[in-house]
PDB file of N, CA and C in Angstrom:
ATOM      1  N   UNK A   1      66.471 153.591 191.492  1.00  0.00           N
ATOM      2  CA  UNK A   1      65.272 152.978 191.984  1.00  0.00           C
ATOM      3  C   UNK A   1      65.440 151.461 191.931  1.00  0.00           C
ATOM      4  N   UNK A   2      65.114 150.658 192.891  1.00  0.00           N
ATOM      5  CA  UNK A   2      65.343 149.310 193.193  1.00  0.00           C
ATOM      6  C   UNK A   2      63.763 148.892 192.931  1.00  0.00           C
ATOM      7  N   UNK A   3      63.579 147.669 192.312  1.00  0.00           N
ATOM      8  CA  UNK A   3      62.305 147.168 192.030  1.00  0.00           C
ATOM      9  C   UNK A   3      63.090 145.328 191.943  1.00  0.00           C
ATOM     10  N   UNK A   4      61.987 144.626 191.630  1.00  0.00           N
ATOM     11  CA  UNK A   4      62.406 143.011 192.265  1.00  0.00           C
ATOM     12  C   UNK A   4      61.549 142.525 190.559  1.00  0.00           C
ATOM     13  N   UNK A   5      62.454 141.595 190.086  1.00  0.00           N
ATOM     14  CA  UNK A   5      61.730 140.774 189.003  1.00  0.00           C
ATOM     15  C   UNK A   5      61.909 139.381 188.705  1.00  0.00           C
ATOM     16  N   UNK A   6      61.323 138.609 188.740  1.00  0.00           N
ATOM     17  CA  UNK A   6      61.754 136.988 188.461  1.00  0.00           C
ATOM     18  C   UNK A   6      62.893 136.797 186.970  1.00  0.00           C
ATOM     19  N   UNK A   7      63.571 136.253 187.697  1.00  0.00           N
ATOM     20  CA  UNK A   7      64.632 135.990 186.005  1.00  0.00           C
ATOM     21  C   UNK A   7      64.789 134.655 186.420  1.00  0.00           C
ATOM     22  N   UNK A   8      64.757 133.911 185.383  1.00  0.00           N
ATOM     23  CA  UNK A   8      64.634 132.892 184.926  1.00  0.00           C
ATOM     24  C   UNK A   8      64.136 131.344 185.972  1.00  0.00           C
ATOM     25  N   UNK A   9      62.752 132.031 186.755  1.00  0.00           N
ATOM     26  CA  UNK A   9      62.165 132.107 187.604  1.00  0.00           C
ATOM     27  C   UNK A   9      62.310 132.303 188.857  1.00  0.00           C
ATOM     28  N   UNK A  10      63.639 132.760 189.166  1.00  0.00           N
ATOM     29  CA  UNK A  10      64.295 133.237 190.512  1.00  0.00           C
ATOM     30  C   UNK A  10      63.563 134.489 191.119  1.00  0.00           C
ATOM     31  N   UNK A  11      63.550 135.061 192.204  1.00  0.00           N
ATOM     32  CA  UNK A  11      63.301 136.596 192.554  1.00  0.00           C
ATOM     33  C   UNK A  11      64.691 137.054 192.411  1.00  0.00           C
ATOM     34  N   UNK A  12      64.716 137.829 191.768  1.00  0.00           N
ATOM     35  CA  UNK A  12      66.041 138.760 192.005  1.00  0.00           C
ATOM     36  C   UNK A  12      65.634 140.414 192.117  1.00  0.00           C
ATOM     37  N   UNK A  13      66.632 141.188 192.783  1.00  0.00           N
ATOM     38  CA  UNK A  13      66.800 142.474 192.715  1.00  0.00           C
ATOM     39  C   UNK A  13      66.920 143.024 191.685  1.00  0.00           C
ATOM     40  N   UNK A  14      66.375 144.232 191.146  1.00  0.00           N
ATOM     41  CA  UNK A  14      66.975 145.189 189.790  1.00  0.00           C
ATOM     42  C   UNK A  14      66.636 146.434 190.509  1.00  0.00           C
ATOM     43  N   UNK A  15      67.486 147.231 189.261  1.00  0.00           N
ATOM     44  CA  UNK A  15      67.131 149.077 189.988  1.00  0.00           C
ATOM     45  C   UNK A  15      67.523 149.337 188.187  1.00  0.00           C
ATOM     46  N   UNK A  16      67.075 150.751 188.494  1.00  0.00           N
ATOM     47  CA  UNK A  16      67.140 151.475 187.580  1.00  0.00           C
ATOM     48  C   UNK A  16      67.828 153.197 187.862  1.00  0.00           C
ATOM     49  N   UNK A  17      68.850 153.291 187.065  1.00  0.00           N
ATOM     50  CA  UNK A  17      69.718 154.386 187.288  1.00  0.00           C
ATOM     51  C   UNK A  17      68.847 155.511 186.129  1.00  0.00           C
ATOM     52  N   UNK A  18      69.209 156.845 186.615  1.00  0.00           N
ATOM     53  CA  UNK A  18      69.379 157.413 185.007  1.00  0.00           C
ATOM     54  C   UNK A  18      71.064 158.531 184.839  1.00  0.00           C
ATOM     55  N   UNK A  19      71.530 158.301 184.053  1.00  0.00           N
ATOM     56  CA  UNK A  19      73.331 158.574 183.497  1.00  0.00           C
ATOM     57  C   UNK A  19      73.207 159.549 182.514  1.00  0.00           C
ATOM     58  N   UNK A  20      73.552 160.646 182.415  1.00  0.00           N
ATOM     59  CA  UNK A  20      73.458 161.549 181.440  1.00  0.00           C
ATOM     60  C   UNK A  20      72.223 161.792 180.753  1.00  0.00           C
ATOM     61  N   UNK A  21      71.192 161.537 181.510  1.00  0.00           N
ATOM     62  CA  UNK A  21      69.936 161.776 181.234  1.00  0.00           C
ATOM     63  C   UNK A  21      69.214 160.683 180.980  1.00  0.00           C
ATOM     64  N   UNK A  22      69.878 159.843 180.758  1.00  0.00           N
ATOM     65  CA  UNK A  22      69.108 158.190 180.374  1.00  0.00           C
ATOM     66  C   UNK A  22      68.961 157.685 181.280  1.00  0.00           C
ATOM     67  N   UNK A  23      67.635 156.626 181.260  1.00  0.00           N
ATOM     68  CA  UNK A  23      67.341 155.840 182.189  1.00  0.00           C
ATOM     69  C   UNK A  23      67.441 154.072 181.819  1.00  0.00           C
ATOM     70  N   UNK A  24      68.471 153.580 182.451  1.00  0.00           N
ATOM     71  CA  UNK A  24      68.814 152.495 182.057  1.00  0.00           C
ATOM     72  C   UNK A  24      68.448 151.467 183.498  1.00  0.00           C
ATOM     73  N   UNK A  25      68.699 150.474 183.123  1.00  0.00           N
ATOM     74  CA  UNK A  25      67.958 149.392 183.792  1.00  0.00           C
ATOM     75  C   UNK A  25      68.816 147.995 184.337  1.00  0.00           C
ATOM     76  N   UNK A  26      69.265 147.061 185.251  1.00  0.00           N
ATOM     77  CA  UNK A  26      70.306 146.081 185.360  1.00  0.00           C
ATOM     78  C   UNK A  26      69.478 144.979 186.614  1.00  0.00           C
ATOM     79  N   UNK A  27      69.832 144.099 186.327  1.00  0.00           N
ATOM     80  CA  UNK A  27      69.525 142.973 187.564  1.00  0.00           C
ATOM     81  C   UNK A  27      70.561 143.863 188.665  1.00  0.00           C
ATOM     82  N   UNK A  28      70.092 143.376 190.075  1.00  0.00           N
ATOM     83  CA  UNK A  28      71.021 143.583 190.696  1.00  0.00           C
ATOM     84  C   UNK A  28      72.106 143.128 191.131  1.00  0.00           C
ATOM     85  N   UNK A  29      73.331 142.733 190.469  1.00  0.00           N
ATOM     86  CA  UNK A  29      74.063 141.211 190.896  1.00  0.00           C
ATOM     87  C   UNK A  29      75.428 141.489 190.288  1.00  0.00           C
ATOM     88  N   UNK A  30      76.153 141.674 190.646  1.00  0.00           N
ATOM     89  CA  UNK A  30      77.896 141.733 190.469  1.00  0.00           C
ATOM     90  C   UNK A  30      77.920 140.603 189.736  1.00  0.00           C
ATOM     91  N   UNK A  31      78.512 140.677 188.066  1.00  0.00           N
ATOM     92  CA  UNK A  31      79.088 139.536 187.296  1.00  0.00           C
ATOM     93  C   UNK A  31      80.182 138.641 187.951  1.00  0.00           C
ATOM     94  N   UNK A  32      80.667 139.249 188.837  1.00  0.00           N
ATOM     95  CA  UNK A  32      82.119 138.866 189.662  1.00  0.00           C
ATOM     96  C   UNK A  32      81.201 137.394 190.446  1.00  0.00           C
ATOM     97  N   UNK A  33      80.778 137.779 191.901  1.00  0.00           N
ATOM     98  CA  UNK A  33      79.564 137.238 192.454  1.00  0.00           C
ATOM     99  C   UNK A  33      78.547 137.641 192.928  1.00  0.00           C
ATOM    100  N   UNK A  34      77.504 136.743 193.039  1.00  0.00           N
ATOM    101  CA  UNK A  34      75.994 137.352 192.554  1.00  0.00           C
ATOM    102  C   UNK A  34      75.251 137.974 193.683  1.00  0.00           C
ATOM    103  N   UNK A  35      76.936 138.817 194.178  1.00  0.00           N
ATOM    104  CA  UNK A  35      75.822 139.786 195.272  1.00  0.00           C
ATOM    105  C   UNK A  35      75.067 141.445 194.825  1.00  0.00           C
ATOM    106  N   UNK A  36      74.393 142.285 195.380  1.00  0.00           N
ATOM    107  CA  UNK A  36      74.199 143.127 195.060  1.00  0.00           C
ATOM    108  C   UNK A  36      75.046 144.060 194.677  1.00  0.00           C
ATOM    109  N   UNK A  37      74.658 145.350 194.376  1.00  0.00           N
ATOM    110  CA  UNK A  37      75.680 146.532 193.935  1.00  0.00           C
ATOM    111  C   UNK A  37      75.798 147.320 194.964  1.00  0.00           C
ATOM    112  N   UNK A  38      74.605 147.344 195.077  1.00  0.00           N
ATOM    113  CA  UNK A  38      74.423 149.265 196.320  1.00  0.00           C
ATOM    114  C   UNK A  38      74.769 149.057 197.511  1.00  0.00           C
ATOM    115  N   UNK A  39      75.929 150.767 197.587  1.00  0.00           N
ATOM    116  CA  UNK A  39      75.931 150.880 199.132  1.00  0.00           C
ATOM    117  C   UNK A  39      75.233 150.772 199.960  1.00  0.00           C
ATOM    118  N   UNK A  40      74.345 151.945 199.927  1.00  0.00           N
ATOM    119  CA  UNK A  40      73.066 151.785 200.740  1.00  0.00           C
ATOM    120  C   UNK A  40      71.621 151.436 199.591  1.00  0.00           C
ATOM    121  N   UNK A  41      70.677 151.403 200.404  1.00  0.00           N
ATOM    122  CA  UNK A  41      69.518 151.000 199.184  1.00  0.00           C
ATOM    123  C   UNK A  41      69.357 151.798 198.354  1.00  0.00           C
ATOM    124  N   UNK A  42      69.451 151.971 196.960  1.00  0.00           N
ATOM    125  CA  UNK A  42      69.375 152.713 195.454  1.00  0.00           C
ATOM    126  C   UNK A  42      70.549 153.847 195.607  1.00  0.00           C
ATOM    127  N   UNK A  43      71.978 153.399 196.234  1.00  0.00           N
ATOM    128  CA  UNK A  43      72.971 154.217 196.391  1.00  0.00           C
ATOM    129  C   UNK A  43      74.134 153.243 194.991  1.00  0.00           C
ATOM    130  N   UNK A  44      74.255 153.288 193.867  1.00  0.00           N
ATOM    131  CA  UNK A  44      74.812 152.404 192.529  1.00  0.00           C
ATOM    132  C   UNK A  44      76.211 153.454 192.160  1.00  0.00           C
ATOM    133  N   UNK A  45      76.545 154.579 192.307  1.00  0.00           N
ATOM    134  CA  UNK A  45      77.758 155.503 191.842  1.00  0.00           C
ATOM    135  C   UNK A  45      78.106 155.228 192.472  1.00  0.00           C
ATOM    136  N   UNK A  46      79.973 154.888 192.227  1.00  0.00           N
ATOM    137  CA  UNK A  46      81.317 155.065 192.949  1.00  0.00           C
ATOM    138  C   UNK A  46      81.339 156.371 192.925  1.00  0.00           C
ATOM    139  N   UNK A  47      81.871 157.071 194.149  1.00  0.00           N
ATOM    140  CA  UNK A  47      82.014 158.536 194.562  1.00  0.00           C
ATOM    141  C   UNK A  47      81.884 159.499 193.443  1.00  0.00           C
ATOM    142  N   UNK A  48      82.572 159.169 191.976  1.00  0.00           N
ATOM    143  CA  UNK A  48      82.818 160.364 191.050  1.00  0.00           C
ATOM    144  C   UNK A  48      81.675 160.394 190.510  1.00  0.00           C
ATOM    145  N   UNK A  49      80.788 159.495 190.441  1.00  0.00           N
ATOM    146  CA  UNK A  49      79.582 158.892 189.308  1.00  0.00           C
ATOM    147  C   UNK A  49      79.805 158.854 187.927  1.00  0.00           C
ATOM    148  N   UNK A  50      80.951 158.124 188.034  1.00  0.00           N
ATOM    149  CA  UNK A  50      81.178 157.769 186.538  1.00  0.00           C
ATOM    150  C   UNK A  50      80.564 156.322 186.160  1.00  0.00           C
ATOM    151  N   UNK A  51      81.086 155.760 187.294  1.00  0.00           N
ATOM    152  CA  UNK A  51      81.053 153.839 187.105  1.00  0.00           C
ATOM    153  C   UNK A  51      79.952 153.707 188.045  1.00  0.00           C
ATOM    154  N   UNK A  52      78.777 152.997 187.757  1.00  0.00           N
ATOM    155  CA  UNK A  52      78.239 152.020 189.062  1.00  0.00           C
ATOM    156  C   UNK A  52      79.374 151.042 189.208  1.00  0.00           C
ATOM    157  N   UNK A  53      79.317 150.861 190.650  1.00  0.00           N
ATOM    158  CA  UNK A  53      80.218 149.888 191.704  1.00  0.00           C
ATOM    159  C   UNK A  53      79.624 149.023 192.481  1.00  0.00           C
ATOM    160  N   UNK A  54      80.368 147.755 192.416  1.00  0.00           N
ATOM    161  CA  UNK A  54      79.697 147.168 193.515  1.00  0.00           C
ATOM    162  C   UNK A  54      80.173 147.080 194.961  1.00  0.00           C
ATOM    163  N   UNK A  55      79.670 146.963 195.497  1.00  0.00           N
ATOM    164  CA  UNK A  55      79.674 148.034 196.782  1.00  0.00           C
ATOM    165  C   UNK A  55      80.824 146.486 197.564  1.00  0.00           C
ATOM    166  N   UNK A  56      80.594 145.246 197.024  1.00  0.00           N
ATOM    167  CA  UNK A  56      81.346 144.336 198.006  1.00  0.00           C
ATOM    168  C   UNK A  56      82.839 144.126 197.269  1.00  0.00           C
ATOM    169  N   UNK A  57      83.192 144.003 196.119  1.00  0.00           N
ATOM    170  CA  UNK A  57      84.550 143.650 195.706  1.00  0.00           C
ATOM    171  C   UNK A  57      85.094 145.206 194.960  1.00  0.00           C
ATOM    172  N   UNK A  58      84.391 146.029 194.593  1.00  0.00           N
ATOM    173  CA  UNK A  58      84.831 147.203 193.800  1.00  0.00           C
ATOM    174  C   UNK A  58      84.537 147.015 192.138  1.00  0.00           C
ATOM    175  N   UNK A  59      83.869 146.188 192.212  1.00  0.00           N
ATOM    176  CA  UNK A  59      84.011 145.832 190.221  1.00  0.00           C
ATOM    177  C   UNK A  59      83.100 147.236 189.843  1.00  0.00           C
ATOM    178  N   UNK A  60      83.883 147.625 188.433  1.00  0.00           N
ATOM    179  CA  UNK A  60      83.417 148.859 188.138  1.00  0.00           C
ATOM    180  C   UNK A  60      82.681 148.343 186.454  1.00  0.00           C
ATOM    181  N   UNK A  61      81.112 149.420 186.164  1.00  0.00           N
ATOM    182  CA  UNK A  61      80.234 149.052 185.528  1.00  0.00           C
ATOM    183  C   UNK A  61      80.032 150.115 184.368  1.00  0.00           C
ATOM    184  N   UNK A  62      80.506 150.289 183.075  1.00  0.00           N
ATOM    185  CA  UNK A  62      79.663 150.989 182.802  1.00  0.00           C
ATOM    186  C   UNK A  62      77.874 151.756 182.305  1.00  0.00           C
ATOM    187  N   UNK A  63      77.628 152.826 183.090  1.00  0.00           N
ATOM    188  CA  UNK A  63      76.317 152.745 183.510  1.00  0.00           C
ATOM    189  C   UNK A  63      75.542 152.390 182.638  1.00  0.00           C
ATOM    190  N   UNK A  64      75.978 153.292 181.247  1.00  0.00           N
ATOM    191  CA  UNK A  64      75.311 152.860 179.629  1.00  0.00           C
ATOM    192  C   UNK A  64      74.940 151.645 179.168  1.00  0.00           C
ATOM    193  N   UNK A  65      75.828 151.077 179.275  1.00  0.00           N
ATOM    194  CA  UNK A  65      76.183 149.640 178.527  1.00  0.00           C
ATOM    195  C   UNK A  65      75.821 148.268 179.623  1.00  0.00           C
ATOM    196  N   UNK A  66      76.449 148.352 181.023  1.00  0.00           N
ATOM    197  CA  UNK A  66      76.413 147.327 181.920  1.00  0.00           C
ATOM    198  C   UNK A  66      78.196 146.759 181.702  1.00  0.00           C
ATOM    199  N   UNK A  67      78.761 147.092 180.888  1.00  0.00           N
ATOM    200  CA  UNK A  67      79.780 146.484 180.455  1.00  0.00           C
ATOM    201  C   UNK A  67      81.100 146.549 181.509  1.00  0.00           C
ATOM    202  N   UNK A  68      81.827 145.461 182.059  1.00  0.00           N
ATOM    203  CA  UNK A  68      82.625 145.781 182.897  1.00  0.00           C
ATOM    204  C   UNK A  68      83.808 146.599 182.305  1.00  0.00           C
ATOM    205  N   UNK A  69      84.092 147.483 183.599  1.00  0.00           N
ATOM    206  CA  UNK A  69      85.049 148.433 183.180  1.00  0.00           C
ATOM    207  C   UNK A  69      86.537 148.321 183.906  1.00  0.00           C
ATOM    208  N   UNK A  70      86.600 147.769 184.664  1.00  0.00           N
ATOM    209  CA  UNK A  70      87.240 147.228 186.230  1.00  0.00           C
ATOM    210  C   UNK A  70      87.451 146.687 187.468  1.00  0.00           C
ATOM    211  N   UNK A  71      88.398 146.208 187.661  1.00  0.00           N
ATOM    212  CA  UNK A  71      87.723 145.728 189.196  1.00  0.00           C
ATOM    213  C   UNK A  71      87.546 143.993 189.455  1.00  0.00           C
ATOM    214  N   UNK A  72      87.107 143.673 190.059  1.00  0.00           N
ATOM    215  CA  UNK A  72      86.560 141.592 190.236  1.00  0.00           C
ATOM    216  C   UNK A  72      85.919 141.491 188.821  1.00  0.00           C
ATOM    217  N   UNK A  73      85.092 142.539 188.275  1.00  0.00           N
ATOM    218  CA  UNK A  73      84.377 141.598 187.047  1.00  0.00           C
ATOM    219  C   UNK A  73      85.025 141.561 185.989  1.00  0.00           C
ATOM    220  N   UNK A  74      86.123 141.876 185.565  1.00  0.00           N
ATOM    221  CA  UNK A  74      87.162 141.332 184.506  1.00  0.00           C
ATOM    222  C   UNK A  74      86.888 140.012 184.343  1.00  0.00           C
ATOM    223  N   UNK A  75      86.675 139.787 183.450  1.00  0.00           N
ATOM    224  CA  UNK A  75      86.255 138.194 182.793  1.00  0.00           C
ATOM    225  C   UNK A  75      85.884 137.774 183.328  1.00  0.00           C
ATOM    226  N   UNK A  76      84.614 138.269 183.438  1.00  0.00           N
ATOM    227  CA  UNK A  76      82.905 137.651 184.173  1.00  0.00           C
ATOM    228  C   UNK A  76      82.057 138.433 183.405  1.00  0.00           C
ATOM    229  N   UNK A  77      82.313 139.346 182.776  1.00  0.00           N
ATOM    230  CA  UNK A  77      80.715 139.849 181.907  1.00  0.00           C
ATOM    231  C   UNK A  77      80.771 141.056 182.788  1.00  0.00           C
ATOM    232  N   UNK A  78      79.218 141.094 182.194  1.00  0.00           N
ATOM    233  CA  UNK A  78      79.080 142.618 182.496  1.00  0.00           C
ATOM    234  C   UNK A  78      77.459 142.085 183.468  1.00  0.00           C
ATOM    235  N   UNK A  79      76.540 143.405 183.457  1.00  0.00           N
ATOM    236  CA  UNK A  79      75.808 143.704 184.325  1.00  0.00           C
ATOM    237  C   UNK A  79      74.583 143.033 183.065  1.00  0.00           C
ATOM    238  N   UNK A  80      73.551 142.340 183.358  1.00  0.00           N
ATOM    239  CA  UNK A  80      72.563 142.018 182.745  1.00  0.00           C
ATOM    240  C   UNK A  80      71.309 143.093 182.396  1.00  0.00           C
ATOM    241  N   UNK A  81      71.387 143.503 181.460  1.00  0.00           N
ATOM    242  CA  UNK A  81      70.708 144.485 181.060  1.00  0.00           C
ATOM    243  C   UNK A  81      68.813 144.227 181.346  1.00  0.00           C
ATOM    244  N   UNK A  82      68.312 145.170 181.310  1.00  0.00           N
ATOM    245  CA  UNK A  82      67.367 145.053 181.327  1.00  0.00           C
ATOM    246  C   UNK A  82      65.990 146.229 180.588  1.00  0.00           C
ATOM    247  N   UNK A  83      65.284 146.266 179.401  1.00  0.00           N
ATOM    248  CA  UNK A  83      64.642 147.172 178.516  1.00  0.00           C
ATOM    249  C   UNK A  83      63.846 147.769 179.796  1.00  0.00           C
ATOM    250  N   UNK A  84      64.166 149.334 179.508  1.00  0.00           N
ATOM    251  CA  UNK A  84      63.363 150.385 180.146  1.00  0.00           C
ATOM    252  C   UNK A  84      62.792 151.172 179.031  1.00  0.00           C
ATOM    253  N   UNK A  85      61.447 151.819 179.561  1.00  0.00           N
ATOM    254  CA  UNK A  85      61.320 152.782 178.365  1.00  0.00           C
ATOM    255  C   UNK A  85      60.917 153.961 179.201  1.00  0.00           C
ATOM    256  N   UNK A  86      60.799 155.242 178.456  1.00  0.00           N
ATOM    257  CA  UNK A  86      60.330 156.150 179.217  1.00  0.00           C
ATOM    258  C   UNK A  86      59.514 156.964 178.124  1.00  0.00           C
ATOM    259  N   UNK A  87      58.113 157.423 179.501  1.00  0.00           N
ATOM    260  CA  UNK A  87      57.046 157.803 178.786  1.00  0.00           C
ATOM    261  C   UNK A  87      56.293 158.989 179.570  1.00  0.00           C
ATOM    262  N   UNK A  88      56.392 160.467 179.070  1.00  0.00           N
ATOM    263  CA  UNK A  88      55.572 161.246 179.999  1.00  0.00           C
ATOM    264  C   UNK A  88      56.258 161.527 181.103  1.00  0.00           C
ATOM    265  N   UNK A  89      57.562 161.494 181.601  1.00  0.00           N
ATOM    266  CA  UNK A  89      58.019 161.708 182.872  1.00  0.00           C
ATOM    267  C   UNK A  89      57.814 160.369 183.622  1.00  0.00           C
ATOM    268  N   UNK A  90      57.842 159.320 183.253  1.00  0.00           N
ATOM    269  CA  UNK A  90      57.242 158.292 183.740  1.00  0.00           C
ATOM    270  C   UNK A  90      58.146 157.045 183.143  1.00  0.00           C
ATOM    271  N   UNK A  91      58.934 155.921 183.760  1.00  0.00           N
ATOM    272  CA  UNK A  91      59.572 155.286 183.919  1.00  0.00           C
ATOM    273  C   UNK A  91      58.999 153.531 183.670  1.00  0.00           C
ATOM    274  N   UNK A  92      59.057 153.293 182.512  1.00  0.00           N
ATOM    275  CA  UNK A  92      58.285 151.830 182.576  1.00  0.00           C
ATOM    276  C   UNK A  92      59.312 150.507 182.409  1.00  0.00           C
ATOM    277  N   UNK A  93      59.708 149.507 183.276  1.00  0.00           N
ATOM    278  CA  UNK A  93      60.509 148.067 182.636  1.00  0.00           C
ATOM    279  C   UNK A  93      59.569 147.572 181.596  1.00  0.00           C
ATOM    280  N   UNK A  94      60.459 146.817 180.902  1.00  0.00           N
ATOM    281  CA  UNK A  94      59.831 146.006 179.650  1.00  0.00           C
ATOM    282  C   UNK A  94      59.875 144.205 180.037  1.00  0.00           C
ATOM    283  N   UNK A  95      59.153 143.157 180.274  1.00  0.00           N
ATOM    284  CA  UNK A  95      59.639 142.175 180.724  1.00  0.00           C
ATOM    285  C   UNK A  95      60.438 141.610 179.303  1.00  0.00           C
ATOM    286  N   UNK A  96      61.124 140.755 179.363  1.00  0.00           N
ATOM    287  CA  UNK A  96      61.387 139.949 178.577  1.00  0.00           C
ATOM    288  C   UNK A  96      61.657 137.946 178.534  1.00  0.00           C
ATOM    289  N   UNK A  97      61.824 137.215 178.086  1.00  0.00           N
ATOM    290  CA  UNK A  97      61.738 135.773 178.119  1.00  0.00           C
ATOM    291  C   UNK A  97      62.057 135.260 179.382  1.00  0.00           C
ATOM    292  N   UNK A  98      63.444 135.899 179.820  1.00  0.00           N
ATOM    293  CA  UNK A  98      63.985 135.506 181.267  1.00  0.00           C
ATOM    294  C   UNK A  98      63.752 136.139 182.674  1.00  0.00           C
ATOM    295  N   UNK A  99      63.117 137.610 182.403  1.00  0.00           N
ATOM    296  CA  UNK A  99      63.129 138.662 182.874  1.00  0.00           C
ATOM    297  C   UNK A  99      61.586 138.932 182.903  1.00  0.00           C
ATOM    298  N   UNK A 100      60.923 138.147 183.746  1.00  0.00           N
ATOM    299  CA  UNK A 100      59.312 138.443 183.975  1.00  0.00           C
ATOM    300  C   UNK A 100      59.100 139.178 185.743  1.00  0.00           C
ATOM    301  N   UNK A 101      57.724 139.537 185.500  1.00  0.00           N
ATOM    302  CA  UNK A 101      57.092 140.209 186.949  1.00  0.00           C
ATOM    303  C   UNK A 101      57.197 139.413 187.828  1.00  0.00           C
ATOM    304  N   UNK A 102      57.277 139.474 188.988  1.00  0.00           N
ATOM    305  CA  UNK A 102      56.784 139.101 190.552  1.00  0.00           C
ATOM    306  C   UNK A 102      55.581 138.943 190.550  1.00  0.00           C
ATOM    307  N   UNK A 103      55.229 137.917 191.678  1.00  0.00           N
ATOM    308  CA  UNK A 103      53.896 137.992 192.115  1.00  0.00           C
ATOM    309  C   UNK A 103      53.109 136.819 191.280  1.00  0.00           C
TER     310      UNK A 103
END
């Protein structure tokens, strides 16, 4: 799921995956460069669905962590995390200092 949040008063893209049952959370932005991930819109798995990928250089993500695994983002970091919680079948972001709402 793709949703939009101001970081560090910018608009940026985020989505939210869920990986072995978890629902985890990332800006949308290749550590490599700060383009998006997804193939198509809320499309984040490389074919096997092991790694989110970014869809323009190949840098590989792990989904858990954000942590680079391969690929362009080798010494660039990883994916900027972002607090999700889940409640009731129901999916909530958490803002934080850098990481506020739209609008």
């Amino acid at each position: 799921m793709r949703f939009g949040v101001n970081f560090r008063s910018e608009p940026v893209p985020a989505f939210a995956v869920r990986h072995n049952g978890v629902v985890v959370a990332y800006l949308n932005r290749c550590a490599h460069v700060a383009m998006e991930l997804d193939w198509q819109p809320g499309e984040f798995f490389e074919p096997g669905a092991e790694f989110l990928m970014c869809a323009t250089h190949g840098a590989l993500y792990d989904p858990a962590t954000g942590a680079c695994r391969g690929g362009a983002c080798m010494g660039h970091g990883g994916l900027r995390a972002l607090t999700v919680v889940e409640r009731e079948g129901m999916v909530f972001w958490v803002p934080d200092a850098q990481a506020r709402p739209t609008g």
